[in-house]
C-alpha atoms as a PDB file:
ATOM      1  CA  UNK A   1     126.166  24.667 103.257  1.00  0.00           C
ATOM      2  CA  UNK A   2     126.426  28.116 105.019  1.00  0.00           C
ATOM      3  CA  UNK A   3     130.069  28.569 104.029  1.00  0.00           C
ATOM      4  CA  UNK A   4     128.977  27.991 100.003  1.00  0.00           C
ATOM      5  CA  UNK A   5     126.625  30.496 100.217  1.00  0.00           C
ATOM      6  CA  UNK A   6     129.052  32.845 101.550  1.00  0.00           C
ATOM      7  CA  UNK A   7     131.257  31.679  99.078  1.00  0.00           C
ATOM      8  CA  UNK A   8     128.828  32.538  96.583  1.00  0.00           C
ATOM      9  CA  UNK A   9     127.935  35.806  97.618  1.00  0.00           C
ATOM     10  CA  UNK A  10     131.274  36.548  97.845  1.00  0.00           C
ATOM     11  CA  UNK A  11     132.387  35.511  93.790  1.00  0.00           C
ATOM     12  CA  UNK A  12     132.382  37.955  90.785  1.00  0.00           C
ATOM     13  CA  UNK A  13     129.750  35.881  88.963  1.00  0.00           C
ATOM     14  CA  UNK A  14     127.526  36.121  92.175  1.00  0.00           C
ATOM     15  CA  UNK A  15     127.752  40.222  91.748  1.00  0.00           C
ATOM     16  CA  UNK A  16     127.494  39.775  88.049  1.00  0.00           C
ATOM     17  CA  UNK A  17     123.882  38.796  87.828  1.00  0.00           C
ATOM     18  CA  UNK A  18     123.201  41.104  90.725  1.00  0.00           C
ATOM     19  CA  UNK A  19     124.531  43.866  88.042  1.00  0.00           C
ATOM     20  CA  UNK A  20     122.699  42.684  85.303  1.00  0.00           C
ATOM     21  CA  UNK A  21     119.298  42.844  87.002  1.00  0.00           C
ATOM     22  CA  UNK A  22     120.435  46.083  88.242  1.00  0.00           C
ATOM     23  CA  UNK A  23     120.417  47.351  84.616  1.00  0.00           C
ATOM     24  CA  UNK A  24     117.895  45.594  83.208  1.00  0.00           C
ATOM     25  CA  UNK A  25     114.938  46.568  86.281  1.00  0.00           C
ATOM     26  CA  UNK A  26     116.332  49.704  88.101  1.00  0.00           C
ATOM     27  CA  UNK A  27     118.346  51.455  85.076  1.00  0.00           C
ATOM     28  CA  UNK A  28     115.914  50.527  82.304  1.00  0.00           C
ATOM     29  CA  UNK A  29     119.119  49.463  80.111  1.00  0.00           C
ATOM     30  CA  UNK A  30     118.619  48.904  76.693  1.00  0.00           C
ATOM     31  CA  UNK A  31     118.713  45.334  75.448  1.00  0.00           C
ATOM     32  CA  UNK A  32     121.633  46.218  73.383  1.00  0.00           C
ATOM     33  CA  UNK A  33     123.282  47.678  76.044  1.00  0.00           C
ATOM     34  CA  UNK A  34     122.465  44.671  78.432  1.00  0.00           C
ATOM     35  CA  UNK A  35     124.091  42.035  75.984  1.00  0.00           C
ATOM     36  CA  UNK A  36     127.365  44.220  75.679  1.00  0.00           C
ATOM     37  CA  UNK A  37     127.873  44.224  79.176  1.00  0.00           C
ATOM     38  CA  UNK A  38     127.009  40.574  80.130  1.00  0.00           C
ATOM     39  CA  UNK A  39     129.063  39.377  77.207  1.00  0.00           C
ATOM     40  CA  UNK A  40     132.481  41.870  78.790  1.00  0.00           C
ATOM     41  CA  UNK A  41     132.156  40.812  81.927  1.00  0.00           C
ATOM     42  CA  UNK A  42     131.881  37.202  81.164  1.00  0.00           C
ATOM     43  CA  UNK A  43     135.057  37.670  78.870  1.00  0.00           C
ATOM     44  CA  UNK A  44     136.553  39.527  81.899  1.00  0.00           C
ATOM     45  CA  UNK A  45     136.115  37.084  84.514  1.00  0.00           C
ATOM     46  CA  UNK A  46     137.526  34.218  82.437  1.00  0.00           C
ATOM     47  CA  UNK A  47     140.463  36.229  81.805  1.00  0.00           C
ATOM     48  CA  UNK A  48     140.692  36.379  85.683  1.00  0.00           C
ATOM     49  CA  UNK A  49     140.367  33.165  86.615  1.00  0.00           C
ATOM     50  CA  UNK A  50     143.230  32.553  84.244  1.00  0.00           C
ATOM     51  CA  UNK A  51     144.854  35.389  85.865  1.00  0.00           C
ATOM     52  CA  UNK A  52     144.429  34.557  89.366  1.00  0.00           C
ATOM     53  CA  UNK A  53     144.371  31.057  89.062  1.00  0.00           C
ATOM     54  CA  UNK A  54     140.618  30.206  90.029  1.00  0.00           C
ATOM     55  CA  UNK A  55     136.913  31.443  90.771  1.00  0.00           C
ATOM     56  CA  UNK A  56     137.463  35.035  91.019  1.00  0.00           C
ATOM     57  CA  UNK A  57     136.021  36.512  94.467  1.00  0.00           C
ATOM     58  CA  UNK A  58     135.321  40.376  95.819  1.00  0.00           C
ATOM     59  CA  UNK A  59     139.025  40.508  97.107  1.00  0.00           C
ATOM     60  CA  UNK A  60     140.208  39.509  93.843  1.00  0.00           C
ATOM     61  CA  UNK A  61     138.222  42.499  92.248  1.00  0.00           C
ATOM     62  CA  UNK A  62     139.515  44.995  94.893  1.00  0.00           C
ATOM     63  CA  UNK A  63     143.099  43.926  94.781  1.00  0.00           C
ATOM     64  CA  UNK A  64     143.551  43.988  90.860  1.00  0.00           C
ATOM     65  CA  UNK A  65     146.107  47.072  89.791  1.00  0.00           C
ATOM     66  CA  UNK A  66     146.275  49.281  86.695  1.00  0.00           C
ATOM     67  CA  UNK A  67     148.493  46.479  84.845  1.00  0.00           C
ATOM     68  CA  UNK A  68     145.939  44.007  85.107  1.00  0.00           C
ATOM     69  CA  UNK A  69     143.480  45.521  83.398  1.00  0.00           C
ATOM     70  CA  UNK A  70     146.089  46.882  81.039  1.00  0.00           C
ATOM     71  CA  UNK A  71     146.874  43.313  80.325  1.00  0.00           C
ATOM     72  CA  UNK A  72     142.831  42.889  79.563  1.00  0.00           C
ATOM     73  CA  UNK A  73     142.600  45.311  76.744  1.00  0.00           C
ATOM     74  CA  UNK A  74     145.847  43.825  75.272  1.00  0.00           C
ATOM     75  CA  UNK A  75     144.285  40.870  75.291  1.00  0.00           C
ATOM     76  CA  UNK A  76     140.984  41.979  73.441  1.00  0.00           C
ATOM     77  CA  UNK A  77     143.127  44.282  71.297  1.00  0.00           C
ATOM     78  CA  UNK A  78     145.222  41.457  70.199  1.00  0.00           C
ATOM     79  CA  UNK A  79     141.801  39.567  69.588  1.00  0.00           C
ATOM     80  CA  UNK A  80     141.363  42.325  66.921  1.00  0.00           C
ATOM     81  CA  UNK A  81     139.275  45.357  68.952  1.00  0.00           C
ATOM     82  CA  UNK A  82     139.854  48.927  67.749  1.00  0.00           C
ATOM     83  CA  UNK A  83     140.064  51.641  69.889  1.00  0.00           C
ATOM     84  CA  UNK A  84     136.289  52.633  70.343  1.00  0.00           C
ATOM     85  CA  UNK A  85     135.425  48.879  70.957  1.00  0.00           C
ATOM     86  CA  UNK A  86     138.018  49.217  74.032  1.00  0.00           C
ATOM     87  CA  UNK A  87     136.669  51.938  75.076  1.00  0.00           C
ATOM     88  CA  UNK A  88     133.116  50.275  75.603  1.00  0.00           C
ATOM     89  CA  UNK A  89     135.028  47.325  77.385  1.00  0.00           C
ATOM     90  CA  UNK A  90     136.459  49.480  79.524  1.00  0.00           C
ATOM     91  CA  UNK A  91     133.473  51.965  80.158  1.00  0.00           C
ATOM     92  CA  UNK A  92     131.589  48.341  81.013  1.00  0.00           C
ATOM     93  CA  UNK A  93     134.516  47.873  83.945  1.00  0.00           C
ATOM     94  CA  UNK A  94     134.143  50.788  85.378  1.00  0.00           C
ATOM     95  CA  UNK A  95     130.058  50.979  85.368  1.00  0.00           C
ATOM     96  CA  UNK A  96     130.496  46.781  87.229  1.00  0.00           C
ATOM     97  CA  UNK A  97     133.054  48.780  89.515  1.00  0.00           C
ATOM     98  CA  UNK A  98     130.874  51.898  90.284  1.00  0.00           C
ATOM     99  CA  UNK A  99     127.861  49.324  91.321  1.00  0.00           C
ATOM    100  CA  UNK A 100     129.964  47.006  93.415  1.00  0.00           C
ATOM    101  CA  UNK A 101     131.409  50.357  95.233  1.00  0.00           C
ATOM    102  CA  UNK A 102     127.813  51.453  96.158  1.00  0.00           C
ATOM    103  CA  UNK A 103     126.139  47.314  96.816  1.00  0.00           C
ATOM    104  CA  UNK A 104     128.808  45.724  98.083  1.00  0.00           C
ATOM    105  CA  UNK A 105     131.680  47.859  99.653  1.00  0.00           C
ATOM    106  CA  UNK A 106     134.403  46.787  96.844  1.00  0.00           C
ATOM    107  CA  UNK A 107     136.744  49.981  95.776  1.00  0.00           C
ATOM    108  CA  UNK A 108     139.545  50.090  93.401  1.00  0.00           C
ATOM    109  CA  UNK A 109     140.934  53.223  92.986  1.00  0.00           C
ATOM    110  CA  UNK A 110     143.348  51.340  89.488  1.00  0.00           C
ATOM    111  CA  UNK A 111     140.416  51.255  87.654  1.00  0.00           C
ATOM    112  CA  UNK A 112     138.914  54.608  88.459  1.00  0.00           C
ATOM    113  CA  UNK A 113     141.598  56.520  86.871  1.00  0.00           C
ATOM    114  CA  UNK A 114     142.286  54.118  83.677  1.00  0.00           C
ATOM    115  CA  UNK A 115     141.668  56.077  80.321  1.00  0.00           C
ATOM    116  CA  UNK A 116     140.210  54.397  77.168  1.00  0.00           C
ATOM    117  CA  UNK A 117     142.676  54.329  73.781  1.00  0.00           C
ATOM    118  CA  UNK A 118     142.010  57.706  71.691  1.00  0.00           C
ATOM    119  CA  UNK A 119     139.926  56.774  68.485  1.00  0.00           C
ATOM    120  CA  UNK A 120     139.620  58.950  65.944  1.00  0.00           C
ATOM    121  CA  UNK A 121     136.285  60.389  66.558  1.00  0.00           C
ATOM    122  CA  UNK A 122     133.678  59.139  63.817  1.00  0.00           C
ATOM    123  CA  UNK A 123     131.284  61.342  62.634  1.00  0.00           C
ATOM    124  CA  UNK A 124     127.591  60.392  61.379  1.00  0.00           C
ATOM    125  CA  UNK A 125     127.265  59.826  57.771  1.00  0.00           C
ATOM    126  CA  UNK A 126     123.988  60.710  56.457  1.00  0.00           C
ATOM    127  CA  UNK A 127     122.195  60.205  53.339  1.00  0.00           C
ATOM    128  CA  UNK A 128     121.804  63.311  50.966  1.00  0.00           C
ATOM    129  CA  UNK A 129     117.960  64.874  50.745  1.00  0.00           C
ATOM    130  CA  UNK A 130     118.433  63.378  46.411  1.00  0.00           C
ATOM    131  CA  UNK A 131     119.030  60.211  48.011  1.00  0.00           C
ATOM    132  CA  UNK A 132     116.661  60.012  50.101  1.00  0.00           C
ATOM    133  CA  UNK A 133     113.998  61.002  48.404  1.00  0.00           C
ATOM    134  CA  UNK A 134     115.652  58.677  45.738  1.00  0.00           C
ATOM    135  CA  UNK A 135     115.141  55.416  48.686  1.00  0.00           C
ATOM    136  CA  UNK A 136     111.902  56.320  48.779  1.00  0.00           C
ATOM    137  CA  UNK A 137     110.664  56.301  45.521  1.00  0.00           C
ATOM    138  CA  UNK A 138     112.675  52.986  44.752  1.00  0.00           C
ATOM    139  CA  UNK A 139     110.918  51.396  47.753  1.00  0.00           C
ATOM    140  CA  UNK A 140     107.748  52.571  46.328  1.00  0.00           C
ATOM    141  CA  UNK A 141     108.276  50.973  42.914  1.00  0.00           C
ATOM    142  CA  UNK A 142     110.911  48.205  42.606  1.00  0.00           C
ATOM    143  CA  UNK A 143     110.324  44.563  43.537  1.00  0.00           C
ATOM    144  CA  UNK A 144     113.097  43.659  45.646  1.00  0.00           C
ATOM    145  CA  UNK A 145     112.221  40.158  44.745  1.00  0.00           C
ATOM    146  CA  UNK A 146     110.403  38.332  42.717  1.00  0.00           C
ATOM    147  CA  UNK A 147     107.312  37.385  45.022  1.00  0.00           C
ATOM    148  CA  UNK A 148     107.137  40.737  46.240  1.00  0.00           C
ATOM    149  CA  UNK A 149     103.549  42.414  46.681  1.00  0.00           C
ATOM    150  CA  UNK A 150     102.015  46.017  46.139  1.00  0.00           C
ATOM    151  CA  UNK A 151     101.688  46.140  50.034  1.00  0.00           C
ATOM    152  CA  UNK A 152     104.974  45.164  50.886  1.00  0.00           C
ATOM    153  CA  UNK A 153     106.486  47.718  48.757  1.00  0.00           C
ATOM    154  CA  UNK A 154     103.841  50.620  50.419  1.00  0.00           C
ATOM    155  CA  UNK A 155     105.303  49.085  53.858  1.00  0.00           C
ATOM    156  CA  UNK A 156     109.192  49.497  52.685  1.00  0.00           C
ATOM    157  CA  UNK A 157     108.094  53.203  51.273  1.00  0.00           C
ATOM    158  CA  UNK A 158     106.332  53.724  54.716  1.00  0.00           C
ATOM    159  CA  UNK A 159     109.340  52.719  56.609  1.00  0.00           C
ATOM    160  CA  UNK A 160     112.104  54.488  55.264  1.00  0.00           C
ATOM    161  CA  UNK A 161     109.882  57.556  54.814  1.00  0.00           C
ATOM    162  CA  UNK A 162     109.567  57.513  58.430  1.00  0.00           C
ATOM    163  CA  UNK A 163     113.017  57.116  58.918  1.00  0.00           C
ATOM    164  CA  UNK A 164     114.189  59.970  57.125  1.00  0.00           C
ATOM    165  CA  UNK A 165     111.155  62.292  58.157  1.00  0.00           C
ATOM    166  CA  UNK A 166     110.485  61.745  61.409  1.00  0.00           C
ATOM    167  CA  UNK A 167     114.435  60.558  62.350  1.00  0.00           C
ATOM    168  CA  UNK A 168     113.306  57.584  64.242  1.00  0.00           C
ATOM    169  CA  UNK A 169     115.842  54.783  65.064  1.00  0.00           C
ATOM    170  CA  UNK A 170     114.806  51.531  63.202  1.00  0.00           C
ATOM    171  CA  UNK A 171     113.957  50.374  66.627  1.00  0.00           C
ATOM    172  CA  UNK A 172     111.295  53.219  67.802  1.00  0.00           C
ATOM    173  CA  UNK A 173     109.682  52.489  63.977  1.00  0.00           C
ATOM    174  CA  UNK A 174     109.214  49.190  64.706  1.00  0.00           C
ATOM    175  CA  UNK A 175     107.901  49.382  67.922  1.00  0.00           C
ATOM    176  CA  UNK A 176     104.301  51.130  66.486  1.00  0.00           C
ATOM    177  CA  UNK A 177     102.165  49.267  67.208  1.00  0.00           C
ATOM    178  CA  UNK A 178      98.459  49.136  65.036  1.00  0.00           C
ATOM    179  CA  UNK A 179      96.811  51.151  67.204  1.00  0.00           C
ATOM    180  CA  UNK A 180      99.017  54.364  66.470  1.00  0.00           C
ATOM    181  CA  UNK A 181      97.618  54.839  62.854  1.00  0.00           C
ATOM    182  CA  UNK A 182      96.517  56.599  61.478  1.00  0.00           C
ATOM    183  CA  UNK A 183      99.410  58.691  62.621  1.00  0.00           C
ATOM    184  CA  UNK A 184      98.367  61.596  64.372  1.00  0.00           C
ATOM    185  CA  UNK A 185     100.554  65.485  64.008  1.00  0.00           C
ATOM    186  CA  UNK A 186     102.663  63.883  66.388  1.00  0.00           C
ATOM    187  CA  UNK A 187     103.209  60.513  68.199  1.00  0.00           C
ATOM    188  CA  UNK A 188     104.854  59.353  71.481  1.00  0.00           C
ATOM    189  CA  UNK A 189     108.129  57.207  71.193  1.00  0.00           C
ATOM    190  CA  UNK A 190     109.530  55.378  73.549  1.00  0.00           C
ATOM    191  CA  UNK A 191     113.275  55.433  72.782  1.00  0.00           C
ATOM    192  CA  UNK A 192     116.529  54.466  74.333  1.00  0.00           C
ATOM    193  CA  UNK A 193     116.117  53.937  78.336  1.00  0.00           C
ATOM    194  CA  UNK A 194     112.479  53.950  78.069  1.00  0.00           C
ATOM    195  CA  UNK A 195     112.340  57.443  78.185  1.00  0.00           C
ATOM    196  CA  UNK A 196     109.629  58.830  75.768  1.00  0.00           C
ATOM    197  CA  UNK A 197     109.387  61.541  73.359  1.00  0.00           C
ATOM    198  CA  UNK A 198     106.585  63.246  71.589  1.00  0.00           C
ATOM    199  CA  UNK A 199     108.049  63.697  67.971  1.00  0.00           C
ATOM    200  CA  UNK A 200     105.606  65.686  64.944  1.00  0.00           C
ATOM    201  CA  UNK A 201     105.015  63.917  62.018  1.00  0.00           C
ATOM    202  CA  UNK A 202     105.458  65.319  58.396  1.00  0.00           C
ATOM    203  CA  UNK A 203     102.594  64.425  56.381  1.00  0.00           C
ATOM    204  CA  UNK A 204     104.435  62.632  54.239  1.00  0.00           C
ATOM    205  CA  UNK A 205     105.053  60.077  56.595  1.00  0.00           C
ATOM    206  CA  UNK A 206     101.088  59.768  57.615  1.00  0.00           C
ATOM    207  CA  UNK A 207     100.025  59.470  54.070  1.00  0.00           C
ATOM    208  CA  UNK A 208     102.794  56.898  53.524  1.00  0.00           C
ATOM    209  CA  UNK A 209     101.903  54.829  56.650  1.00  0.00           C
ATOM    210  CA  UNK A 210      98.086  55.568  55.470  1.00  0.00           C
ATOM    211  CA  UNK A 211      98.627  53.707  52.022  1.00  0.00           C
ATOM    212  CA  UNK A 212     100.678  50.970  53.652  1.00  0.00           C
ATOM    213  CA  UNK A 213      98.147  50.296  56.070  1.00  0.00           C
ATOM    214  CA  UNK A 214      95.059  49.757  53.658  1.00  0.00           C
ATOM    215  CA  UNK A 215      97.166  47.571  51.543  1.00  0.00           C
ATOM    216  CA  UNK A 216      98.471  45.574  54.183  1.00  0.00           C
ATOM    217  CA  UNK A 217      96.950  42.027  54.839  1.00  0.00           C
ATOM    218  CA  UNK A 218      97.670  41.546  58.223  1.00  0.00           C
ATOM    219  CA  UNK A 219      96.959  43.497  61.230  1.00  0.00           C
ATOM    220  CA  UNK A 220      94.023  44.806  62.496  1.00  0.00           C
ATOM    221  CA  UNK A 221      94.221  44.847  66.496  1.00  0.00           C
ATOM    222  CA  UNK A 222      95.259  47.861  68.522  1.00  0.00           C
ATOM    223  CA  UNK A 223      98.160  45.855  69.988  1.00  0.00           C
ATOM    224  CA  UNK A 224      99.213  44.191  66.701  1.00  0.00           C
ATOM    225  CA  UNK A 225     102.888  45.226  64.892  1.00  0.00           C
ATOM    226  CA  UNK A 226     102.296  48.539  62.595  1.00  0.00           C
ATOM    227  CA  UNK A 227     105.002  46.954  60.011  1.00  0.00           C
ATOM    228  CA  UNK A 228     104.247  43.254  58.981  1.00  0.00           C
ATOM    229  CA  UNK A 229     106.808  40.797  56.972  1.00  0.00           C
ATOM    230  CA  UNK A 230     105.830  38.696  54.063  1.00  0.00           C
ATOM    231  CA  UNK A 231     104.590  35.947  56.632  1.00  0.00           C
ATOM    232  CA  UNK A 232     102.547  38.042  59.182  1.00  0.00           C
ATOM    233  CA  UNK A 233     104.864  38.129  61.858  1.00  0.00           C
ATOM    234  CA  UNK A 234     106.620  41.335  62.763  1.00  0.00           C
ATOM    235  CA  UNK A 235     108.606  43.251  60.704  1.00  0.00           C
ATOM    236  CA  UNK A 236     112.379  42.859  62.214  1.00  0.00           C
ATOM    237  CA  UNK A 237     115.138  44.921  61.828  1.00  0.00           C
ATOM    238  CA  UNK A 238     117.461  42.335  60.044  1.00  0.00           C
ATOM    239  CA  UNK A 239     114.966  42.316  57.765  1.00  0.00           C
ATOM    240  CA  UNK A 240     114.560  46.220  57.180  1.00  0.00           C
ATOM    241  CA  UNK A 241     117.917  46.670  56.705  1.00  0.00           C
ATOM    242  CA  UNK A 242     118.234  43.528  54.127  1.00  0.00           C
ATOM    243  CA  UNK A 243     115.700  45.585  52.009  1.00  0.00           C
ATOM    244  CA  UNK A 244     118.038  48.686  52.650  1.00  0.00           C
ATOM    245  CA  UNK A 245     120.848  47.171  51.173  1.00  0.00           C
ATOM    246  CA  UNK A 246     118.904  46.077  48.135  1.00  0.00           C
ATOM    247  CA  UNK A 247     117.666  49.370  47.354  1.00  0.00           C
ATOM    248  CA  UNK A 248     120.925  51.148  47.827  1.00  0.00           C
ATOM    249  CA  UNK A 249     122.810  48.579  45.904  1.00  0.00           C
ATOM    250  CA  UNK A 250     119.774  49.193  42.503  1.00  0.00           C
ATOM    251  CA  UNK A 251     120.825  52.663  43.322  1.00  0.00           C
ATOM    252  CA  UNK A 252     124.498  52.547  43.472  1.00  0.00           C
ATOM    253  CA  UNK A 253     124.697  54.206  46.711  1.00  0.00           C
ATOM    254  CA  UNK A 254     127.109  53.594  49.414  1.00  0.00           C
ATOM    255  CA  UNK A 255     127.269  50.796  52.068  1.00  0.00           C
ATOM    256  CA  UNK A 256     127.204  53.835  54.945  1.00  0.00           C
ATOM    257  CA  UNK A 257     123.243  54.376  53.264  1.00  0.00           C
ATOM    258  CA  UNK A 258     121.563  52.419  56.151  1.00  0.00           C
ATOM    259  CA  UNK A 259     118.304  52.808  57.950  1.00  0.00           C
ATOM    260  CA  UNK A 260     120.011  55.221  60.726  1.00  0.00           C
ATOM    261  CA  UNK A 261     121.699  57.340  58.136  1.00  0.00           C
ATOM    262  CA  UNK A 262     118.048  58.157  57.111  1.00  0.00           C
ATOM    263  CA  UNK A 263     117.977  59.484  60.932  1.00  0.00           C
ATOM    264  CA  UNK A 264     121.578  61.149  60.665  1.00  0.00           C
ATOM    265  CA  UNK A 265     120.447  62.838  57.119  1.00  0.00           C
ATOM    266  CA  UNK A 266     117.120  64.063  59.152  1.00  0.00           C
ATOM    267  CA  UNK A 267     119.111  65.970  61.918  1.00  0.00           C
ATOM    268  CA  UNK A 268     121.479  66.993  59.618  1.00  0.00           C
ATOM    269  CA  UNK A 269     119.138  68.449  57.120  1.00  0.00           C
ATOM    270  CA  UNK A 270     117.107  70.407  59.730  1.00  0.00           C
ATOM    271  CA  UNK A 271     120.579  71.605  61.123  1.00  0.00           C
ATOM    272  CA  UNK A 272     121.304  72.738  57.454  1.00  0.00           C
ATOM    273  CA  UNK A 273     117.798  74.546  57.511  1.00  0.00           C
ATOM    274  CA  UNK A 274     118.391  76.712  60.772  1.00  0.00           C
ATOM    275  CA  UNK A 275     116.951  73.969  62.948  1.00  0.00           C
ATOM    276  CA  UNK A 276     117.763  74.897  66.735  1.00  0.00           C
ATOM    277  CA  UNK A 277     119.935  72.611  68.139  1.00  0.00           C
ATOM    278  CA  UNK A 278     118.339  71.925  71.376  1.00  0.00           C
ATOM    279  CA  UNK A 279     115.049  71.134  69.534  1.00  0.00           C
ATOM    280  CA  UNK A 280     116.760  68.565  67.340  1.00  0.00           C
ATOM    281  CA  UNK A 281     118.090  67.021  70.750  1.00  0.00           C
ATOM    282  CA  UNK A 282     114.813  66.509  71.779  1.00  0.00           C
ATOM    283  CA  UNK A 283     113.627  65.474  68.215  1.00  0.00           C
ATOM    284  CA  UNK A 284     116.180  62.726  67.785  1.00  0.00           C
ATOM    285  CA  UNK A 285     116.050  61.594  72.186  1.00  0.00           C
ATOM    286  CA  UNK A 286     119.510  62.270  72.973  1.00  0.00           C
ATOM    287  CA  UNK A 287     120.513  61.923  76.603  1.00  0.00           C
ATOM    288  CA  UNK A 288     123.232  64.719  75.695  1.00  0.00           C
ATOM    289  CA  UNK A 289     123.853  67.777  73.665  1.00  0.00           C
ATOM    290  CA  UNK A 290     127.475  66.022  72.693  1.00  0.00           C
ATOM    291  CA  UNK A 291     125.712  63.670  70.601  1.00  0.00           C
ATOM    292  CA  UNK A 292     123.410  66.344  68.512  1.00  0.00           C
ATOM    293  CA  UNK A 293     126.471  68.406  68.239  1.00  0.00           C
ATOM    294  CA  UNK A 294     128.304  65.870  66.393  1.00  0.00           C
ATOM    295  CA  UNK A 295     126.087  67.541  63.516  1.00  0.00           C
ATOM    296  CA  UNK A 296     126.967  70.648  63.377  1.00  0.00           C
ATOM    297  CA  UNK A 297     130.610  69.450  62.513  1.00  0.00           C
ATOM    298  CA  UNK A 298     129.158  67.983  59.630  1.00  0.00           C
ATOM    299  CA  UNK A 299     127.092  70.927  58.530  1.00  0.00           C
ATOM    300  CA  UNK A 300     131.076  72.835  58.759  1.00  0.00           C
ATOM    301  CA  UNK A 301     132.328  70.368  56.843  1.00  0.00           C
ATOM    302  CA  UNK A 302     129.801  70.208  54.615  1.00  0.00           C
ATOM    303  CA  UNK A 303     130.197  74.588  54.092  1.00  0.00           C
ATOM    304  CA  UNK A 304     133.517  74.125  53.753  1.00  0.00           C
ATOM    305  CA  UNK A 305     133.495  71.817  50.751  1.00  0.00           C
ATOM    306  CA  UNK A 306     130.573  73.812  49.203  1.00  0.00           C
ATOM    307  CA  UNK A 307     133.337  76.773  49.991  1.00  0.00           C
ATOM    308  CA  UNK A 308     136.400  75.463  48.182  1.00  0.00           C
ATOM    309  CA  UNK A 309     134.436  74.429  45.296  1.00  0.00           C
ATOM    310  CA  UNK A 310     132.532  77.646  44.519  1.00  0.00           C
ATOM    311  CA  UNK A 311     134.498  80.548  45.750  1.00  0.00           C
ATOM    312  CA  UNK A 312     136.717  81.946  42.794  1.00  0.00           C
ATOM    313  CA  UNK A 313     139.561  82.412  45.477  1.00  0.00           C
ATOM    314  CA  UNK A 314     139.194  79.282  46.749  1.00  0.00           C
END
């Protein structure tokens, strides 16, 4: 019995679970986060047992060269992953690898050194202020559907106004709970990693959440959902972004109008507006200033094209 548990201790999917309740209590992962890298490391450990020809142990993990995790990526390339998909795999690897240095002694210098694909890098595509305002509106008056109610359009008009005004993630909307409205000059999100932001609120997003919330049928405890669906349970994203896609497609806008390019057209506005760019980093919760600054190349581009079609010399 004493040499399984050594065994056990000893095997990748032993370490595994040890790494996912590493993320999930002591890092405060996100859930998406916590799927992505449960669901690559499963993939990678059966491509190693197929590799190595059985349960996959702590030597295994230290011994493996560059090739073999070369011959990984192939793998999930030939599986049909682009290059910034890969590059998640791989950052996944090397996060496992980084843990299993520090708990349990393992180093591998192959993997340390590997370098993702290059990927074209993909810029945020925002909604324009016309078609936002234009969402808005539409949510306001069109029935999606038949059976749809006065309230549940209020809710939709509620939603995507704080979207685009307040540049919440569909998430951090959804997680308001009852008790926050009537929304205050500004409210406290709790965003990616747990880590909370106080955000101001435009008061065209109160007054929207203000209708909504006298319309609205359900609710009435502090801990109960803010947004409600049709059958009193909470509001989920899925949902939200079905209604999205309705709207947009009455409107004949673009696929790329979703729920987060509401969030990508608020940074991008207030960028437009001689917003600071620090202040919209704390505004939208970025960890990093590389992720708000992904905006200002759209505000160039955006200067550029206003540019060649107005200047005479142009």
């Amino acid at each position: 019995m004493a040499q399984t548990n050594i065994s056990d201790e000893n095997s990748l999917a032993h370490w595994r679970g040890a790494f996912e309740r590493y993320l999930k209590s002591e890092k405060r992962a996100s859930a998406y986060t916590l799927r992505n890298y449960a669901a690559t490391l499963s993939r990678f450990e059966a491509f190693l047992a197929g590799h190595v020809g059985g349960a996959v142990t702590l030597g295994d993990l230290a011994r493996l060269e560059t090739r073999d995790f070369r011959a990984y990526l192939a793998q999930r390339r030939n599986e049909g992953l682009g290059p910034p998909s890969l590059k998640l795999e791989l950052s996944a690897l090397k996060t496992f690898y980084k843990f299993l240095g520090r708990r349990a002694d393992v180093e591998n210098d192959a993997i340390s050194v590997m370098r993702g694909p290059k990927a074209k890098e993909r810029l945020p595509r925002p909604v324009t202020e016309a078609d936002a305002e234009a969402l808005i509106d539409a949510a306001a008056t069109m029935k999606t559907s038949s059976r749809k109610e006065n309230w549940e359009q209020a809710r939709d008009a509620a939603l995507i106004t704080l979207l685009y005004g307040v540049g919440l993630r569909i998430s951090e909307a959804l997680s308001l709970r009852w008790s926050d409205a009537p929304l205050a000059e500004t409210v406290r999100i709790k965003g990616k990693g747990a880590k909370t932001r106080l955000v101001p609120v435009v008061p065209a997003a109160r007054e929207a959440v203000e209708v909504y919330q006298k319309l609205c049928p359900y609710g009435g405890e502090a801990d109960d959902p803010l947004f409600f669906s049709t059958r009193g349970k909470p509001l989920s994203a899925t949902l939200a972004q079905r209604t999205m896609a309705k709207l947009r497609a009455a409107l004949n806008l673009p696929d790329s109008a979703t729920p987060h390019a509401l969030r990508h057209g608020f940074a991008t506005h207030l960028l437009s507006a001689g917003g600071d760019l620090r202040a919209i980093q704390e505004l939208l919760g970025h960890s990093s200033l590389a992720a708000t600054q992904r905006y200002t190349k759209i505000d160039r581009e955006n200067l550029l094209k206003v540019f060649d079609k107005a200047h005479p010399r142009a």
